[in-house]
PDB file of N, CA and C in Angstrom:
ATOM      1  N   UNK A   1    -133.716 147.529 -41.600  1.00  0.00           N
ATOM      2  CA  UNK A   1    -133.800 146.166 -42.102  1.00  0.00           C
ATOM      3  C   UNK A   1    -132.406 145.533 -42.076  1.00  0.00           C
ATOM      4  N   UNK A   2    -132.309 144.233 -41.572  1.00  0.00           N
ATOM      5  CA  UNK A   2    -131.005 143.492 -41.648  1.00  0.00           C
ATOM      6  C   UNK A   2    -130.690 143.186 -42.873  1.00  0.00           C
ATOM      7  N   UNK A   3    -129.667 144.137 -43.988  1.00  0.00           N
ATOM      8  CA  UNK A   3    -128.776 143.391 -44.987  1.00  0.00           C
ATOM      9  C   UNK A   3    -127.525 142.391 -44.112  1.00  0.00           C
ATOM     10  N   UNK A   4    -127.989 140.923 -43.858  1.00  0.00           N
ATOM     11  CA  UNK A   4    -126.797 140.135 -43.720  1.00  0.00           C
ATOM     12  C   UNK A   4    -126.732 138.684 -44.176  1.00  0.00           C
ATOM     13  N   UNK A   5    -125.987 138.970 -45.160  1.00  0.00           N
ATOM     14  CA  UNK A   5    -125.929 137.774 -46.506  1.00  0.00           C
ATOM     15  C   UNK A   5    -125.769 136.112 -45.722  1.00  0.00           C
ATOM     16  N   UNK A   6    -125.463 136.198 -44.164  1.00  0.00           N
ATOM     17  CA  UNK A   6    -125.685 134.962 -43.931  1.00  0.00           C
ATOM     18  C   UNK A   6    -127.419 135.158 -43.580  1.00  0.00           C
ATOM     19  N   UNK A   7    -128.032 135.909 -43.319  1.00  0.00           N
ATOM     20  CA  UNK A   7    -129.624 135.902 -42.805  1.00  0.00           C
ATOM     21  C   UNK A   7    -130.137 134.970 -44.313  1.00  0.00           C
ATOM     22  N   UNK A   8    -129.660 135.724 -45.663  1.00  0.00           N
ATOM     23  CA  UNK A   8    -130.297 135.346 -46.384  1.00  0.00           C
ATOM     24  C   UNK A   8    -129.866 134.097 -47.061  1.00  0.00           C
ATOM     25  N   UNK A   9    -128.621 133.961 -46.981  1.00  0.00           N
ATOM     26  CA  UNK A   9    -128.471 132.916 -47.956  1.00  0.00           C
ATOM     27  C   UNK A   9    -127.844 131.443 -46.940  1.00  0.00           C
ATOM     28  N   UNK A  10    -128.045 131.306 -45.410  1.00  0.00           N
ATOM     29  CA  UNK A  10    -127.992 130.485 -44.968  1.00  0.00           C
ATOM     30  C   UNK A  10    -128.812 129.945 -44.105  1.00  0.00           C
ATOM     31  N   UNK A  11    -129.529 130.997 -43.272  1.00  0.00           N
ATOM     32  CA  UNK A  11    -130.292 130.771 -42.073  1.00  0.00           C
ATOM     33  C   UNK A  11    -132.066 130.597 -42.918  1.00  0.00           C
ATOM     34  N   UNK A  12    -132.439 131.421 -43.623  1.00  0.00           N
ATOM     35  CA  UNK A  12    -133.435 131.331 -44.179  1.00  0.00           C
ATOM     36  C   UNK A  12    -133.987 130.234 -44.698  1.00  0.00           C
ATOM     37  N   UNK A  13    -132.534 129.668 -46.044  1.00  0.00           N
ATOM     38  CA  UNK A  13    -132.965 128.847 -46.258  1.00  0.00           C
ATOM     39  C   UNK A  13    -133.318 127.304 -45.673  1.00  0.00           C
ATOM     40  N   UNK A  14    -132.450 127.531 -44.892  1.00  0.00           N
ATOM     41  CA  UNK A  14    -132.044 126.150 -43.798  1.00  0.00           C
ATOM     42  C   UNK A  14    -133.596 125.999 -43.207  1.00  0.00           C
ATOM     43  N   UNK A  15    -134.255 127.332 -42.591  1.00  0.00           N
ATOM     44  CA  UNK A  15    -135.186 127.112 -41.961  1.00  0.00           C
ATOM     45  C   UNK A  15    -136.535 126.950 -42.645  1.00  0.00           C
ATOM     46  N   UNK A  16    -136.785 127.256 -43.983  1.00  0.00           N
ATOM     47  CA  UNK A  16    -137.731 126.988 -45.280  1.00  0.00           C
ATOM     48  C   UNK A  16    -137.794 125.694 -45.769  1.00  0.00           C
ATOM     49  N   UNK A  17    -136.729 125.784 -46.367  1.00  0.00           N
ATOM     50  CA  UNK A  17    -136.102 124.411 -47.025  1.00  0.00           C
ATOM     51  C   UNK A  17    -136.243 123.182 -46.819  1.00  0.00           C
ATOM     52  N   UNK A  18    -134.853 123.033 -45.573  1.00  0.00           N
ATOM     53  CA  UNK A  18    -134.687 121.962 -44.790  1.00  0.00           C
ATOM     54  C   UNK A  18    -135.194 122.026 -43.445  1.00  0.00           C
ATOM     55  N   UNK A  19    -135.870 122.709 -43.249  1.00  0.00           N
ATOM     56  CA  UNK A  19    -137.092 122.529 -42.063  1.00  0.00           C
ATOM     57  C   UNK A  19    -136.059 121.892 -40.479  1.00  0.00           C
ATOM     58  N   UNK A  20    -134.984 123.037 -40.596  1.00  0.00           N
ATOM     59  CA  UNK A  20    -134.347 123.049 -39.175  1.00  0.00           C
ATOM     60  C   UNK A  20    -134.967 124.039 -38.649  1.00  0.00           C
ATOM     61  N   UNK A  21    -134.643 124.113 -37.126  1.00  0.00           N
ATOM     62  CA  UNK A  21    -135.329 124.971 -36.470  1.00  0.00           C
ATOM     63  C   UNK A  21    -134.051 125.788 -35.884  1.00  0.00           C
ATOM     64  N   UNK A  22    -134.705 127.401 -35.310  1.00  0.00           N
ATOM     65  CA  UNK A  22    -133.767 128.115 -34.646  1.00  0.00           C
ATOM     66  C   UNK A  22    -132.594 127.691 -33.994  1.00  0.00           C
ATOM     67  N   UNK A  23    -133.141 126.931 -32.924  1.00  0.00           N
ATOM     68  CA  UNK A  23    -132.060 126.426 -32.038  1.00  0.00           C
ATOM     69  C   UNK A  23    -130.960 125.508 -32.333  1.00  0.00           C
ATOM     70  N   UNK A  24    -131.773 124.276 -33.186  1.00  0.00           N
ATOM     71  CA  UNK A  24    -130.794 123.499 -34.030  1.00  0.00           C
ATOM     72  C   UNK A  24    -129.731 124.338 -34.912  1.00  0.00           C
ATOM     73  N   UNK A  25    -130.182 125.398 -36.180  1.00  0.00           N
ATOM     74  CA  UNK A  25    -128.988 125.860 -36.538  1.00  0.00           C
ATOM     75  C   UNK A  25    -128.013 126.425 -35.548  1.00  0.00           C
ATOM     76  N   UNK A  26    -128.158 126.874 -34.363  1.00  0.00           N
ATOM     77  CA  UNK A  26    -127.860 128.342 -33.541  1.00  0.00           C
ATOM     78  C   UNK A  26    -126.585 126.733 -32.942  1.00  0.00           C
ATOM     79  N   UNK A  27    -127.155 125.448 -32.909  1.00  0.00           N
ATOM     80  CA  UNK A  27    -126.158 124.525 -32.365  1.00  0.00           C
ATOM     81  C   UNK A  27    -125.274 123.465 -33.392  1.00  0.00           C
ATOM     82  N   UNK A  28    -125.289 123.674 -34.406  1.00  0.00           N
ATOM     83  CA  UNK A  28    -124.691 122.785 -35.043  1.00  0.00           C
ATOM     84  C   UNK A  28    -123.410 123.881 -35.653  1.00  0.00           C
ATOM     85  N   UNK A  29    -122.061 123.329 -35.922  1.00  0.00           N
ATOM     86  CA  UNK A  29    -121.179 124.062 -36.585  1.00  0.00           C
ATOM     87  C   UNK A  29    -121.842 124.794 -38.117  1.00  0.00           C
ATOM     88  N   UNK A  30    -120.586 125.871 -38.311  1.00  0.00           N
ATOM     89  CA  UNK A  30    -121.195 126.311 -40.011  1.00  0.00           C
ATOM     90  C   UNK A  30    -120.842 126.033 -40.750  1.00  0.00           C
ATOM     91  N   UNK A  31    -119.721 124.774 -40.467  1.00  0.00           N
ATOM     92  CA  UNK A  31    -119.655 124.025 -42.239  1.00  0.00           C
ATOM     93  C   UNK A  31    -120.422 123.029 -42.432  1.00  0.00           C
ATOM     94  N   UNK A  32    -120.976 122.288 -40.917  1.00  0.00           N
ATOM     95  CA  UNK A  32    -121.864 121.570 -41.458  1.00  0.00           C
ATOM     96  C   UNK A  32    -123.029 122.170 -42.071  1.00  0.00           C
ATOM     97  N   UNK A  33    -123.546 122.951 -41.676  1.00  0.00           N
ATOM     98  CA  UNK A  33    -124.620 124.086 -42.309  1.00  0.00           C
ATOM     99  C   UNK A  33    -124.939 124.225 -43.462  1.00  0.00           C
ATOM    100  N   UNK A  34    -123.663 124.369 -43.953  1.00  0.00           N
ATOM    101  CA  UNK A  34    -123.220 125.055 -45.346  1.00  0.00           C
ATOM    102  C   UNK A  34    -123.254 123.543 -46.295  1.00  0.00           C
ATOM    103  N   UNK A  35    -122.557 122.332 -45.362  1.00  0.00           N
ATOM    104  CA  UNK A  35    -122.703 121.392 -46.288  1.00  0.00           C
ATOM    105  C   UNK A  35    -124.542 120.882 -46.472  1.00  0.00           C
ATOM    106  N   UNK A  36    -124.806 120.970 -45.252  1.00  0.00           N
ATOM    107  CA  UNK A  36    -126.553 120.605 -45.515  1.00  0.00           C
ATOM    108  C   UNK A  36    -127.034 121.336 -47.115  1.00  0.00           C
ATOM    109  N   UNK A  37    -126.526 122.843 -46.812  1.00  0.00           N
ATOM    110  CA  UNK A  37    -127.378 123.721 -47.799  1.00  0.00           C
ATOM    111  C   UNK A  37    -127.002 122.870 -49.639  1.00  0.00           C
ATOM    112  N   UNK A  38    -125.939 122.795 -49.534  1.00  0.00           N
ATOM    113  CA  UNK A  38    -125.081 122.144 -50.526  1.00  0.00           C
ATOM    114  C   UNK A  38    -125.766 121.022 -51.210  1.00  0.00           C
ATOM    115  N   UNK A  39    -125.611 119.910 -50.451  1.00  0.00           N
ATOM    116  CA  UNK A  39    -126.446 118.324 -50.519  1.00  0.00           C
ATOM    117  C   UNK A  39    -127.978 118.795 -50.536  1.00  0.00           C
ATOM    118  N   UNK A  40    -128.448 120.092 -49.925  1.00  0.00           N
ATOM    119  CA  UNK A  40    -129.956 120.502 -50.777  1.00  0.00           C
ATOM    120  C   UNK A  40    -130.107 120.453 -51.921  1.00  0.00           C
ATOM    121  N   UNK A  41    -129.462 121.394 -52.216  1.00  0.00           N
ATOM    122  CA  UNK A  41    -129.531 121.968 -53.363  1.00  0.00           C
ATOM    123  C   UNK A  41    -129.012 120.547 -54.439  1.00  0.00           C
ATOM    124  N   UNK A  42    -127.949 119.595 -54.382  1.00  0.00           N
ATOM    125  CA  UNK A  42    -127.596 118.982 -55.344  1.00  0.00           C
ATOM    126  C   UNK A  42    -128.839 118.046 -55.214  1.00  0.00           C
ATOM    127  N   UNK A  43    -129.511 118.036 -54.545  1.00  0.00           N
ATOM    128  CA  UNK A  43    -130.814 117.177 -54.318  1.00  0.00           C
ATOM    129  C   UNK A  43    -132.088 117.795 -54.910  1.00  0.00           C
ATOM    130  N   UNK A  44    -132.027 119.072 -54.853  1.00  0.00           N
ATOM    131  CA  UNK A  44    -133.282 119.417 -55.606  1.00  0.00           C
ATOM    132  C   UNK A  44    -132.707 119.953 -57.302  1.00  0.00           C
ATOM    133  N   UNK A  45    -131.419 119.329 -57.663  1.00  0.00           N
ATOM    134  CA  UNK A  45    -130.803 119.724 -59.242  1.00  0.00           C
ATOM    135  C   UNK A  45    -131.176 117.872 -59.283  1.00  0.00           C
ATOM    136  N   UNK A  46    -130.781 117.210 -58.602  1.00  0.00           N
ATOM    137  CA  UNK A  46    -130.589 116.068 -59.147  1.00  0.00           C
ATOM    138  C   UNK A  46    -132.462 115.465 -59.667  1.00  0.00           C
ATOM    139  N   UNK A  47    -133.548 116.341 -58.958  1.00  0.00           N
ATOM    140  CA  UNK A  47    -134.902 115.858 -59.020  1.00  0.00           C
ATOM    141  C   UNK A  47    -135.616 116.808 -59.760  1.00  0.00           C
ATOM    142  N   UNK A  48    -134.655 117.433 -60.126  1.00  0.00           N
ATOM    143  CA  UNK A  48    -135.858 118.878 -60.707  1.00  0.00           C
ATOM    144  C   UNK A  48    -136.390 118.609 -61.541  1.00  0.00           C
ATOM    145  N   UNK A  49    -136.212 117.902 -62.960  1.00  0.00           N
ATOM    146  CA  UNK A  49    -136.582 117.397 -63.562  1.00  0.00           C
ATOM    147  C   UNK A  49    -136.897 116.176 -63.763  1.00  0.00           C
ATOM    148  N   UNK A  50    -137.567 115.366 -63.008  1.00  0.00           N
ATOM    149  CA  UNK A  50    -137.626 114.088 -63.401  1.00  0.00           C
ATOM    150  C   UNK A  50    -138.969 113.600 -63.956  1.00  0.00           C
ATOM    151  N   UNK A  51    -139.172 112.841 -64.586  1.00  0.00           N
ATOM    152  CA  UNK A  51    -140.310 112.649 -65.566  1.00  0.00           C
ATOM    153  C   UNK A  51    -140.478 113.293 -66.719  1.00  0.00           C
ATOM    154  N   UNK A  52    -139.570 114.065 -66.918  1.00  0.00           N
ATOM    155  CA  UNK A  52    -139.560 115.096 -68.640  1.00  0.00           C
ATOM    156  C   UNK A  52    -138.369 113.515 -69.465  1.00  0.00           C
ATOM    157  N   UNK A  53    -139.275 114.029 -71.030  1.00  0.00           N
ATOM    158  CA  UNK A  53    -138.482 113.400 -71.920  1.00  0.00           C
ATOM    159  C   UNK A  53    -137.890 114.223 -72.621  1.00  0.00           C
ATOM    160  N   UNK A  54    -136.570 114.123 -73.353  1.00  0.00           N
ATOM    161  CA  UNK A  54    -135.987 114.969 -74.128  1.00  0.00           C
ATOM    162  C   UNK A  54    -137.007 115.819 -75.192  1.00  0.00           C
ATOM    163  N   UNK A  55    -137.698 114.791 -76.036  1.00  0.00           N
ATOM    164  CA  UNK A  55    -139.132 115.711 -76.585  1.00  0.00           C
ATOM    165  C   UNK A  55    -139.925 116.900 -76.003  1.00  0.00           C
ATOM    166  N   UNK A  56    -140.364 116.749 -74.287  1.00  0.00           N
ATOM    167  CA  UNK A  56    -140.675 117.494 -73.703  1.00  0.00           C
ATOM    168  C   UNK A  56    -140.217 118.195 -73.314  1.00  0.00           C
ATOM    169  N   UNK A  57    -138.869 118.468 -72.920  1.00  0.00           N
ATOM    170  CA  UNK A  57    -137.890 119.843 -72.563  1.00  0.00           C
ATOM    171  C   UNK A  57    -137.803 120.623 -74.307  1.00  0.00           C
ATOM    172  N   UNK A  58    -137.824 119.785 -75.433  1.00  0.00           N
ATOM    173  CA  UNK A  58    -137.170 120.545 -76.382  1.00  0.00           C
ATOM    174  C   UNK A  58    -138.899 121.147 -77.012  1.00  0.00           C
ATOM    175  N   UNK A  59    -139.290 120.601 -76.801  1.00  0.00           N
ATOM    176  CA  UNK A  59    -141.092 121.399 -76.416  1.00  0.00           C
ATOM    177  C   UNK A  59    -140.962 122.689 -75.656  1.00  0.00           C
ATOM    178  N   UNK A  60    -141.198 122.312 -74.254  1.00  0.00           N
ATOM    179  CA  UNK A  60    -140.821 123.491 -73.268  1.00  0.00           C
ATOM    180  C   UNK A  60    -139.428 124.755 -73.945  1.00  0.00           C
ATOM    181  N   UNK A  61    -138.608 124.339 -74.289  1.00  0.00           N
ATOM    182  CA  UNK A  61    -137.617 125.102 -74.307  1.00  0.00           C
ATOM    183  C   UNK A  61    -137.915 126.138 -75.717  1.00  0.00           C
ATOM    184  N   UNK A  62    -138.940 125.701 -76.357  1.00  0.00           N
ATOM    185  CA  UNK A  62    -139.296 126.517 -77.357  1.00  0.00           C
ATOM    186  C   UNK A  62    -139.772 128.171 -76.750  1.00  0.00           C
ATOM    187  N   UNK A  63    -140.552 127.986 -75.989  1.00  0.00           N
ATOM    188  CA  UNK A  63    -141.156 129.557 -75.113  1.00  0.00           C
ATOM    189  C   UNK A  63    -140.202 129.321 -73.921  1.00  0.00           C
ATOM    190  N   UNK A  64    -139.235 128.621 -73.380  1.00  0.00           N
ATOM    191  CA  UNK A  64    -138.432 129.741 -72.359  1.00  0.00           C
ATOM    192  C   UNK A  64    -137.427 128.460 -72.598  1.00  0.00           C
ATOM    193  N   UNK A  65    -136.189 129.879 -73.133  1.00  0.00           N
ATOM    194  CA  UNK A  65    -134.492 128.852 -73.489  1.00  0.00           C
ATOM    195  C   UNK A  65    -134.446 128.538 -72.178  1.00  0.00           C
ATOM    196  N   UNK A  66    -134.405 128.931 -71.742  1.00  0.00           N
ATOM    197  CA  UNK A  66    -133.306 128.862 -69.723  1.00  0.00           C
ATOM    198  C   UNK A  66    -134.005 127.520 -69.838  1.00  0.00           C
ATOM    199  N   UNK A  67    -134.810 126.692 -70.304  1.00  0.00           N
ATOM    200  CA  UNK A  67    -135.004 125.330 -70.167  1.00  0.00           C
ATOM    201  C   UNK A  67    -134.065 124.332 -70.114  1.00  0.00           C
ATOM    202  N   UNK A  68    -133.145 125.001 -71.246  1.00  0.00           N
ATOM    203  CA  UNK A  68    -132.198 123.974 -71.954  1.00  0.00           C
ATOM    204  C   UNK A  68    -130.894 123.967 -70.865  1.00  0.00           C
ATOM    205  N   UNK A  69    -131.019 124.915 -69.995  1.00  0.00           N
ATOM    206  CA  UNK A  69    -129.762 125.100 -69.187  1.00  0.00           C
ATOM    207  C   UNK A  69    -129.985 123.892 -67.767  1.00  0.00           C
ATOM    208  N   UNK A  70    -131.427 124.352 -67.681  1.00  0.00           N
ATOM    209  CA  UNK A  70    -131.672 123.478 -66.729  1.00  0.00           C
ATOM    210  C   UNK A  70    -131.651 121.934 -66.474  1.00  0.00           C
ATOM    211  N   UNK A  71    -132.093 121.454 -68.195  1.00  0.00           N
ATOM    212  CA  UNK A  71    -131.858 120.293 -68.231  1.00  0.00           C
ATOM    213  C   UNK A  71    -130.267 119.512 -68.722  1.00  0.00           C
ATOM    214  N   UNK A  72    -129.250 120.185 -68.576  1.00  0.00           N
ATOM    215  CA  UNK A  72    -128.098 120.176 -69.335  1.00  0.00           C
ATOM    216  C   UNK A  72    -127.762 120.135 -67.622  1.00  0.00           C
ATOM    217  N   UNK A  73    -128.143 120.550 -66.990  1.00  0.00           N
ATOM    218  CA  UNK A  73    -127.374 120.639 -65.843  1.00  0.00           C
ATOM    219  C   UNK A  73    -127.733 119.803 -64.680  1.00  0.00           C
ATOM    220  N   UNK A  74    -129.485 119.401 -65.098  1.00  0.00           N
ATOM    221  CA  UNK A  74    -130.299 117.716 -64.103  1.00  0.00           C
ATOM    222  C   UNK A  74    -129.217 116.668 -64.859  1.00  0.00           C
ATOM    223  N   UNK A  75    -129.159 116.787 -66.008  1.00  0.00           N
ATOM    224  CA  UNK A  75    -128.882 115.499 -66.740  1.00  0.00           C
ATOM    225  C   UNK A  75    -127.386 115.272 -65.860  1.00  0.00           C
ATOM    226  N   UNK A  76    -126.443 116.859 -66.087  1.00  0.00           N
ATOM    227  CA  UNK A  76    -124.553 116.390 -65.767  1.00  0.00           C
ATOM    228  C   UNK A  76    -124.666 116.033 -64.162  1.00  0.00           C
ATOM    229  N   UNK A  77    -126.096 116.429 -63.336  1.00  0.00           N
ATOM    230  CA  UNK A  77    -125.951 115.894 -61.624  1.00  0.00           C
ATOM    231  C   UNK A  77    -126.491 114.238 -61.690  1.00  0.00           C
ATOM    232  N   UNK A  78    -127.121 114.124 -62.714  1.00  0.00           N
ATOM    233  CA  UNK A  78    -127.756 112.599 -62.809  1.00  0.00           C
ATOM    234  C   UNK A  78    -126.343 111.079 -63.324  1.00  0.00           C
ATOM    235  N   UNK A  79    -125.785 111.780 -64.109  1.00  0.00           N
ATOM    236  CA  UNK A  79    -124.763 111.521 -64.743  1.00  0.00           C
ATOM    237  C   UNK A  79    -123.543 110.965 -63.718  1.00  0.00           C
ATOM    238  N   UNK A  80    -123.487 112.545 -62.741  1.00  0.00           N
ATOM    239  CA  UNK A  80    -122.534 111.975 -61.207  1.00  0.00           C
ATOM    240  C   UNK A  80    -122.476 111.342 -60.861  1.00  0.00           C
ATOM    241  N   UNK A  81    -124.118 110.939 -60.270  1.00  0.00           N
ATOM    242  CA  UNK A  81    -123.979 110.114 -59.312  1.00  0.00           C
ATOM    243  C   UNK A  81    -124.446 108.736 -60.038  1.00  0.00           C
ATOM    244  N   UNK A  82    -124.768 108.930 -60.756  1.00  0.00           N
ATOM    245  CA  UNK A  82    -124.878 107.034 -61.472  1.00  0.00           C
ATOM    246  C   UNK A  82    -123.532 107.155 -61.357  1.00  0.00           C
ATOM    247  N   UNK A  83    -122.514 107.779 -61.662  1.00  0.00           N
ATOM    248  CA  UNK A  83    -121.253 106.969 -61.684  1.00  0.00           C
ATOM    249  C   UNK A  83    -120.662 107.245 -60.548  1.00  0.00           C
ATOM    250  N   UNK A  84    -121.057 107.791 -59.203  1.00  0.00           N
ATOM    251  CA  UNK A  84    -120.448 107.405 -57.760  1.00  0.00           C
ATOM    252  C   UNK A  84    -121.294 106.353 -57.492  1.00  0.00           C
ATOM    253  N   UNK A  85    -122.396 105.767 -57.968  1.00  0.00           N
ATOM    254  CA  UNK A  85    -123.435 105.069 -57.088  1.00  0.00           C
ATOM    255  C   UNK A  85    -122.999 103.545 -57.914  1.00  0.00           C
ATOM    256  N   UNK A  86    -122.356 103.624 -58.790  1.00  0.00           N
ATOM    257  CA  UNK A  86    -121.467 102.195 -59.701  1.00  0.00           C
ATOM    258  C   UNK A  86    -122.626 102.083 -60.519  1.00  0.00           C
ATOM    259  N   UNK A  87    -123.983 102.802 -61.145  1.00  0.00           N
ATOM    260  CA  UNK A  87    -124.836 102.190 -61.891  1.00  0.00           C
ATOM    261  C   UNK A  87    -124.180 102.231 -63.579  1.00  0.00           C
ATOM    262  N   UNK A  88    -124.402 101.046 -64.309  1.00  0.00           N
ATOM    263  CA  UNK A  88    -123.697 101.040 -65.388  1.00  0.00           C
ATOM    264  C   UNK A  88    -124.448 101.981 -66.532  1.00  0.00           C
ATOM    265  N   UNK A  89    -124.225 102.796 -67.170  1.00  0.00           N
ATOM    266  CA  UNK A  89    -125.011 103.184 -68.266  1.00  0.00           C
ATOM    267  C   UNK A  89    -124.795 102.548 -69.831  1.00  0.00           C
ATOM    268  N   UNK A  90    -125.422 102.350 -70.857  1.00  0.00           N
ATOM    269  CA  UNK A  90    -125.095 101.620 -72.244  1.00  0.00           C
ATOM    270  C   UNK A  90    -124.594 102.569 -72.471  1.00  0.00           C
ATOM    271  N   UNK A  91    -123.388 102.424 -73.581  1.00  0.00           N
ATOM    272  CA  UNK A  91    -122.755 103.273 -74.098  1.00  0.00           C
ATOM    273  C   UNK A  91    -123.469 103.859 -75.275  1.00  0.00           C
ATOM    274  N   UNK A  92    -123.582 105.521 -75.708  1.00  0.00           N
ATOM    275  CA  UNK A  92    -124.455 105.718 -76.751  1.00  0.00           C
ATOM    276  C   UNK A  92    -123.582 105.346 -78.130  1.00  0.00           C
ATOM    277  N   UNK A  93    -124.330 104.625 -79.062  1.00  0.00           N
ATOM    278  CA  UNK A  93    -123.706 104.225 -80.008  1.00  0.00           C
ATOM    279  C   UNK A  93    -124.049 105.256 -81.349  1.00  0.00           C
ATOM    280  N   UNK A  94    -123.115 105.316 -82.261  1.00  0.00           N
ATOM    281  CA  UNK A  94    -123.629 106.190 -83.478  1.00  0.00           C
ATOM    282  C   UNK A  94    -124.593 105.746 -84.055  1.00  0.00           C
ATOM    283  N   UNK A  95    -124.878 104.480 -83.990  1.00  0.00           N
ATOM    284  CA  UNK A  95    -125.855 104.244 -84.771  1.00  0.00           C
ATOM    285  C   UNK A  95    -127.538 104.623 -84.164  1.00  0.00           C
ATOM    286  N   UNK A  96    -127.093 104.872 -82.766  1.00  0.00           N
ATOM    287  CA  UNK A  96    -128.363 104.980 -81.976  1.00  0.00           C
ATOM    288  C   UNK A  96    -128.710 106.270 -82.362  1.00  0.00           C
ATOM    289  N   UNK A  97    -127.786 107.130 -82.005  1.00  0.00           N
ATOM    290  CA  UNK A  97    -127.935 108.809 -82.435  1.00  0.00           C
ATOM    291  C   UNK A  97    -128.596 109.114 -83.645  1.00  0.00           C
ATOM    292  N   UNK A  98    -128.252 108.155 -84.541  1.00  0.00           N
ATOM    293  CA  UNK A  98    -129.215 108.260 -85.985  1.00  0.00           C
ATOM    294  C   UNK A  98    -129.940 107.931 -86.074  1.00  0.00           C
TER     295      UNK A  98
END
């Protein structure tokens, strides 16, 4: 059996995932590769959760913690790019928090 950590953690996914084909990876450089895999992945953090309300993760997160990681970590990729993409957010106020 081939142990080779690019089989698994580049070519596989590329061809699952992002639905390239043999030949295409076999022709494109490997940093672009690597950046595809990258911009995947921040693409399926930035959507993983969408449509949950804070109520509903802190629901969910009651029978499995690793919830709370997940949404701590949609929220800081959501967070990014509103602020590369110039969208303004309200500032949270103390009084809102209460």
């Amino acid at each position: 059996m081939l142990e080779s950590p690019d089989a698994v953690l580049l070519y596989i996914p590329l061809i699952t995932e992002v639905g390239m084909s043999w030949k295409e990876i076999k022709n494109t450089p490997r940093f672009e590769l690597l950046g595809l895999l990258e911009a995947y992945y921040e693409y399926t953090t930035l959507h993983s959760m969408d449509g949950y309300t804070d109520k509903q993760v802190n629901d969910m997160a009651k029978h499995d913690s690793s919830i709370r990681g997940k949404w701590s970590e949609y929220q800081e990729t959501r967070r990014k790019y509103e602020d590369l993409t110039g969208q303004k957010r309200k500032p949270v106020s103390f009084s809102d928090m209460m």
